[in-house]
Protein backbone atom coordinates (compact mmCIF):
# COMPACT_ATOMS: atom_id res chain seq x y z
CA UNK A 1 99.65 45.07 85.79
CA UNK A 2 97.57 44.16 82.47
CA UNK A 3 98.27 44.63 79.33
CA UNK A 4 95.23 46.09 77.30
CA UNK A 5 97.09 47.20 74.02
CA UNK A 6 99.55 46.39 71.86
CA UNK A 7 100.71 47.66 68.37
CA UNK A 8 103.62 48.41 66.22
CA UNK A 9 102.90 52.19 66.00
CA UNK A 10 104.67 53.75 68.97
CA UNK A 11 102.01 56.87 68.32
CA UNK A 12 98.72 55.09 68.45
CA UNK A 13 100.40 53.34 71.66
CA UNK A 14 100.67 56.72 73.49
CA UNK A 15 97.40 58.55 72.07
CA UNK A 16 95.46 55.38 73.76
CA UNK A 17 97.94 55.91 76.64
CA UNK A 18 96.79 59.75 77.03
CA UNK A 19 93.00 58.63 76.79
CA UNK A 20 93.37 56.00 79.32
CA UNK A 21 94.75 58.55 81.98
CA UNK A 22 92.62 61.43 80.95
CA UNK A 23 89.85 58.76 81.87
CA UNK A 24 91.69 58.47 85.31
CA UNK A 25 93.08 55.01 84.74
CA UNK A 26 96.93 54.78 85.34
CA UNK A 27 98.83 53.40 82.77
CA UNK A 28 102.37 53.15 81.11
CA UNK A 29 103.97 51.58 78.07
CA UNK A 30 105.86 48.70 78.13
CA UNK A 31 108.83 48.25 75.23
CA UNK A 32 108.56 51.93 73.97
CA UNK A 33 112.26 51.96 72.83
CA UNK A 34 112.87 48.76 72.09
CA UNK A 35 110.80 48.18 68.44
CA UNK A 36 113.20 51.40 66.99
CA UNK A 37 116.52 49.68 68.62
CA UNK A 38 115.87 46.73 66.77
CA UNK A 39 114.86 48.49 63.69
CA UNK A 40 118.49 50.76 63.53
CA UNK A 41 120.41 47.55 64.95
CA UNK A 42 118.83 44.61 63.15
CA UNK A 43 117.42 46.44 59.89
CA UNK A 44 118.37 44.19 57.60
CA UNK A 45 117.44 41.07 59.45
CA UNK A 46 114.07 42.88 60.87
CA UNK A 47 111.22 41.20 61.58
CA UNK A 48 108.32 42.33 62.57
CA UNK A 49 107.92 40.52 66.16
CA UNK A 50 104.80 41.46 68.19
CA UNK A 51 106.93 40.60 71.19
CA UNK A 52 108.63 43.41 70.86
CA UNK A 53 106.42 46.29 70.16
CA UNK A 54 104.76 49.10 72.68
CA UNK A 55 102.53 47.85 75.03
CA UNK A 56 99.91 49.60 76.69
CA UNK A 57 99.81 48.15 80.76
CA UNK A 58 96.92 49.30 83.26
CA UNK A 59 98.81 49.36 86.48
CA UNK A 60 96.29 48.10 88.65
CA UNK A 61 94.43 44.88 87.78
CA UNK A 62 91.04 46.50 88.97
CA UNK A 63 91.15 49.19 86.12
CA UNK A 64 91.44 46.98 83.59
CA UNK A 65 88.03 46.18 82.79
CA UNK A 66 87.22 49.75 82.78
CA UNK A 67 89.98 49.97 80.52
CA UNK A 68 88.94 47.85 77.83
CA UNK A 69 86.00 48.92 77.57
CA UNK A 70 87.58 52.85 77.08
CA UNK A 71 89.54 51.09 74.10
CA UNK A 72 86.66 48.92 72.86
CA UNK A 73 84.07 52.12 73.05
CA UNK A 74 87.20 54.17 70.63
CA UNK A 75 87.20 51.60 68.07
CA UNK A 76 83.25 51.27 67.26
CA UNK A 77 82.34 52.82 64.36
CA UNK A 78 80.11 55.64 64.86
CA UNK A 79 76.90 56.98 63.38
CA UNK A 80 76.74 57.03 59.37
CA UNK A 81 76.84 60.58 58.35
CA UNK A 82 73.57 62.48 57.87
CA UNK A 83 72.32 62.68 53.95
CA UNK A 84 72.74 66.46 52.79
CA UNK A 85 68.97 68.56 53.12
CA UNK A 86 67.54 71.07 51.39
CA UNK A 87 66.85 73.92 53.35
CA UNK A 88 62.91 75.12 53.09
CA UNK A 89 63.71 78.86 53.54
CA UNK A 90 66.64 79.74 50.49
CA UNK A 91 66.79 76.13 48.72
CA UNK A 92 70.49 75.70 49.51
CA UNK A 93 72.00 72.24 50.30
CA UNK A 94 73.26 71.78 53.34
CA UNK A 95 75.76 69.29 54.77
CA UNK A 96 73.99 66.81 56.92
CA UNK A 97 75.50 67.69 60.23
CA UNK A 98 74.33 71.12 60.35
CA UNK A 99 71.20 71.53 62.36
CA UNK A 100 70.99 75.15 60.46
CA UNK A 101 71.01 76.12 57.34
CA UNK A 102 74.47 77.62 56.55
CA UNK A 103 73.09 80.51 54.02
CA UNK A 104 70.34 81.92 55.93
CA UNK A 105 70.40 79.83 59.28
CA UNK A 106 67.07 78.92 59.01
CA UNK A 107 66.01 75.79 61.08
CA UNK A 108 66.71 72.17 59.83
CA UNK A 109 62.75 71.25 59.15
CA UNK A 110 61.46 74.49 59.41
CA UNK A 111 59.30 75.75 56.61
CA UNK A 112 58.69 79.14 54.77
CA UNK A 113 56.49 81.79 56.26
């Protein structure tokens, strides 16, 4: 057993948990409950102790390279949005993710005829 993530947010902990075994990599989360027992228990002498918050654990040792890099691959930024184009055909502008022009579907690049 490895850990491979750990954060205060008991969500993000579980949607990386869901990715990891859609990916086919077993998995569980240590200290689920125990971050909001401290917080209704010990509220007004609450710190914030890393200790204590989810943890994401491979069960196997041999996934957890694969696992990292499943985590490492979410967290890259991705591509910087497309500039908006001008379609050729009608003259509208067009959001730069659309390979088709959204008033008259005309091809991204194509010209008049």
């Amino acid at each position: 057993m490895k850990e491979v993530f750990r954060n205060p947010d008991h969500a993000q902990v579980s949607i990386f948990a869901a990715i990891l075994e859609n990916e086919g990599i077993p998995c569980f989360t240590q200290n689920s409950v125990t971050q909001q027992s401290l917080i209704r228990d010990l509220l007004p002498a609450f710190f914030p102790i890393p200790e204590f918050w989810p943890a994401l654990c491979v069960l196997n040792d041999d996934d957890y390279p694969s696992a990292m890099k499943v985590l490492t691959d979410l967290r890259k930024p991705g591509q910087p949005p497309a500039d908006d184009w001008k379609c050729a055909s009608c003259g509208e502008t067009v959001p730069g993710n659309f390979t088709s022009c959204w008033n008259c579907q005309a091809a991204r690049g194509s010209e008049k005829s």
